[in-house]
C-alpha atoms as a PDB file:
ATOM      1  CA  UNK A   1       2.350 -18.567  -5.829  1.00  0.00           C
ATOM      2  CA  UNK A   2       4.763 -17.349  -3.364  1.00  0.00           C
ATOM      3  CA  UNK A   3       5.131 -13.484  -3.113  1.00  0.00           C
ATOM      4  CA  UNK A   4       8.499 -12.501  -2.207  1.00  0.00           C
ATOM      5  CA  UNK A   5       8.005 -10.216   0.736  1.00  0.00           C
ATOM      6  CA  UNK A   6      10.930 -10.770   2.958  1.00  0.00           C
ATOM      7  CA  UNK A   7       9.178  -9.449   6.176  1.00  0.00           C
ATOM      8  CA  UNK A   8       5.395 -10.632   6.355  1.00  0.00           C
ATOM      9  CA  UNK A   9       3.433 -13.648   6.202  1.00  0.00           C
ATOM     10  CA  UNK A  10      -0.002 -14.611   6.472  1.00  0.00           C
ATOM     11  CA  UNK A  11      -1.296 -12.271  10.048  1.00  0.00           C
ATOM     12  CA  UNK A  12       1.168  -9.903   9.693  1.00  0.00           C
ATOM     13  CA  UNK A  13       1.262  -7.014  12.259  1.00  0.00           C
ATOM     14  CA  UNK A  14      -0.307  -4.218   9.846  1.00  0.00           C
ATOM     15  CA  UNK A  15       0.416  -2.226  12.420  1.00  0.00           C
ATOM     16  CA  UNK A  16       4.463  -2.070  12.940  1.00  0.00           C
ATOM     17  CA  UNK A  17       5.853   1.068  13.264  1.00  0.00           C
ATOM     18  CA  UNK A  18       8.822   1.548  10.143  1.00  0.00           C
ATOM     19  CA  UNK A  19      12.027   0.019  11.024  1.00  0.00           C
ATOM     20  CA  UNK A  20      14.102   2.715   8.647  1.00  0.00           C
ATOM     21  CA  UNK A  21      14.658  -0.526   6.533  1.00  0.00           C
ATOM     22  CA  UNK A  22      14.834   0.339   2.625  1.00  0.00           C
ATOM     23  CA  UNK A  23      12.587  -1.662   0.240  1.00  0.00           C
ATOM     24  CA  UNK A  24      11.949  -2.439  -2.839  1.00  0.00           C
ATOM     25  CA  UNK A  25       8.879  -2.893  -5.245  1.00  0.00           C
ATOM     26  CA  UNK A  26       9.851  -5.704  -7.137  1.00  0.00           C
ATOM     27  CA  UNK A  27       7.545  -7.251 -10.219  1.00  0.00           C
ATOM     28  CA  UNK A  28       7.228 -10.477 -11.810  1.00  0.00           C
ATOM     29  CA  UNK A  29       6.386 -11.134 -15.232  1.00  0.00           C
ATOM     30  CA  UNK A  30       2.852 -12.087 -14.595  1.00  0.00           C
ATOM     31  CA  UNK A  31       3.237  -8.165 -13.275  1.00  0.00           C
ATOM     32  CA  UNK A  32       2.171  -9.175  -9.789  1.00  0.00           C
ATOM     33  CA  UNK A  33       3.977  -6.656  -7.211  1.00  0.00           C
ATOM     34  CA  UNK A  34       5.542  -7.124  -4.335  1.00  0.00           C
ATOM     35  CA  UNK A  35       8.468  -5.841  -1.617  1.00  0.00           C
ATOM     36  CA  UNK A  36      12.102  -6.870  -1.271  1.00  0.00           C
ATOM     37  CA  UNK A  37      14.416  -5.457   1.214  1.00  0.00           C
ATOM     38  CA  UNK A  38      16.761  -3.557  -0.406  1.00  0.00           C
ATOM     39  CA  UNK A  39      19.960  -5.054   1.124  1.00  0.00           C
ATOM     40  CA  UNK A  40      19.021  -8.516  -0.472  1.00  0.00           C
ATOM     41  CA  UNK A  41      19.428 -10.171  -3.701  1.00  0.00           C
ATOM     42  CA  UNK A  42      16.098  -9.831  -5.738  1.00  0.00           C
ATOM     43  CA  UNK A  43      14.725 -13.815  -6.177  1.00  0.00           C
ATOM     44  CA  UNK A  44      14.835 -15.045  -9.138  1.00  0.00           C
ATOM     45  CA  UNK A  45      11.722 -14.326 -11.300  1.00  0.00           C
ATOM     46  CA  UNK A  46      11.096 -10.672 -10.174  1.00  0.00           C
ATOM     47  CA  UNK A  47      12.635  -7.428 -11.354  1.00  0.00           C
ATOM     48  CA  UNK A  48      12.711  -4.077  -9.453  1.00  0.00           C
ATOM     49  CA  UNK A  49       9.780  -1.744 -10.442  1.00  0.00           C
ATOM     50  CA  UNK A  50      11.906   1.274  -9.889  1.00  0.00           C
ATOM     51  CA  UNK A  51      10.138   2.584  -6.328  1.00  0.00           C
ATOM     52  CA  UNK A  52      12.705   2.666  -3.264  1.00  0.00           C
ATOM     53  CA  UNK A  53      11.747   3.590   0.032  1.00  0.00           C
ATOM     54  CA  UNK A  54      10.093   2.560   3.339  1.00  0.00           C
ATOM     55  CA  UNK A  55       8.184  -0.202   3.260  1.00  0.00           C
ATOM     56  CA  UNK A  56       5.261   1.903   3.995  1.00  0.00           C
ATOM     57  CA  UNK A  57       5.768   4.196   0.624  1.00  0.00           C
ATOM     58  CA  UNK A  58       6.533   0.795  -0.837  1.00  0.00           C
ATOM     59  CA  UNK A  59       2.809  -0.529   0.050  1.00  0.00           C
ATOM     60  CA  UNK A  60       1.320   2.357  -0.793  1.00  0.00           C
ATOM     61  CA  UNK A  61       2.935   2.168  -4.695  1.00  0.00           C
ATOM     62  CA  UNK A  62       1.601  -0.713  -4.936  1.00  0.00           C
ATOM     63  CA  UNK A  63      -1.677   0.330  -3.633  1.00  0.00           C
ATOM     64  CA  UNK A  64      -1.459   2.482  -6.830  1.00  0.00           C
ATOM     65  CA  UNK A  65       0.151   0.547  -9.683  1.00  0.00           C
ATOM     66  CA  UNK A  66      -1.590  -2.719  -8.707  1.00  0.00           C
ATOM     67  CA  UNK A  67      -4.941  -2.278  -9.793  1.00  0.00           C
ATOM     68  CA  UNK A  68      -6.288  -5.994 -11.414  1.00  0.00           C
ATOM     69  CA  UNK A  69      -4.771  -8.713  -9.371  1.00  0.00           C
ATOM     70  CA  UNK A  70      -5.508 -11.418 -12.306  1.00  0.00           C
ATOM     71  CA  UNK A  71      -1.884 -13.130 -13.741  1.00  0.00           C
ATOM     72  CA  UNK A  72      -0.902 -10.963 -16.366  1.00  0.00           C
ATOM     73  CA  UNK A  73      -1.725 -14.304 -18.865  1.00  0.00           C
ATOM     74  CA  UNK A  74      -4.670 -14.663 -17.503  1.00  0.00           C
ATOM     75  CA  UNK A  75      -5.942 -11.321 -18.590  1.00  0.00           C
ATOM     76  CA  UNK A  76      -4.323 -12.004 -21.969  1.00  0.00           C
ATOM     77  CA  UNK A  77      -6.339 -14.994 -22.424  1.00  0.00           C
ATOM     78  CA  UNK A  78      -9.476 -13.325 -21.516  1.00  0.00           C
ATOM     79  CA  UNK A  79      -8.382 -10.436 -23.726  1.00  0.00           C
ATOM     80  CA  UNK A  80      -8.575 -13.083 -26.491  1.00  0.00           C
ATOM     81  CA  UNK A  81     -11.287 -15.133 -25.552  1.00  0.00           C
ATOM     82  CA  UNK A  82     -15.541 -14.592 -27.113  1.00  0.00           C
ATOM     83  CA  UNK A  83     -17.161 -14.115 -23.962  1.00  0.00           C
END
């Protein structure tokens, strides 16, 4: 799946200094998080989380609020399943 983070691929720079560029935490309905810059359209699909700031304080919300990776029906389905 295709995250929607506007400024990073695969071998980002983790160590970029902060542009003074607002973000976004956006979330999908599978509740996967990711950020948008805040001067574009969110993509279809994802919904603003409510955090605003650096991208920095954006990654570290995330960091926080993102604790089981796993597709939010995939959990549901496990939820359900006999193991």
């Amino acid at each position: 799946m295709t995250q929607p983070d506007s400024t990073t691929g695969a071998g980002a720079d983790e160590t970029r200094t902060d542009t003074g560029e607002v973000y976004l935490v956006v979330r999908n309905d599978e509740e996967q998080y990711s950020i948008w810059r805040a001067d574009r359209e969110v993509p279809a699909g994802w919904h603003p989380e409510g955090t605003r700031g650096s991208r920095q304080e954006c990654l570290d919300r995330i960091d926080v609020v993102w604790t089981d990776m796993r597709p939010l029906s995939l959990r549901r389905r496990l939820a359900g399943a006999d193991v």
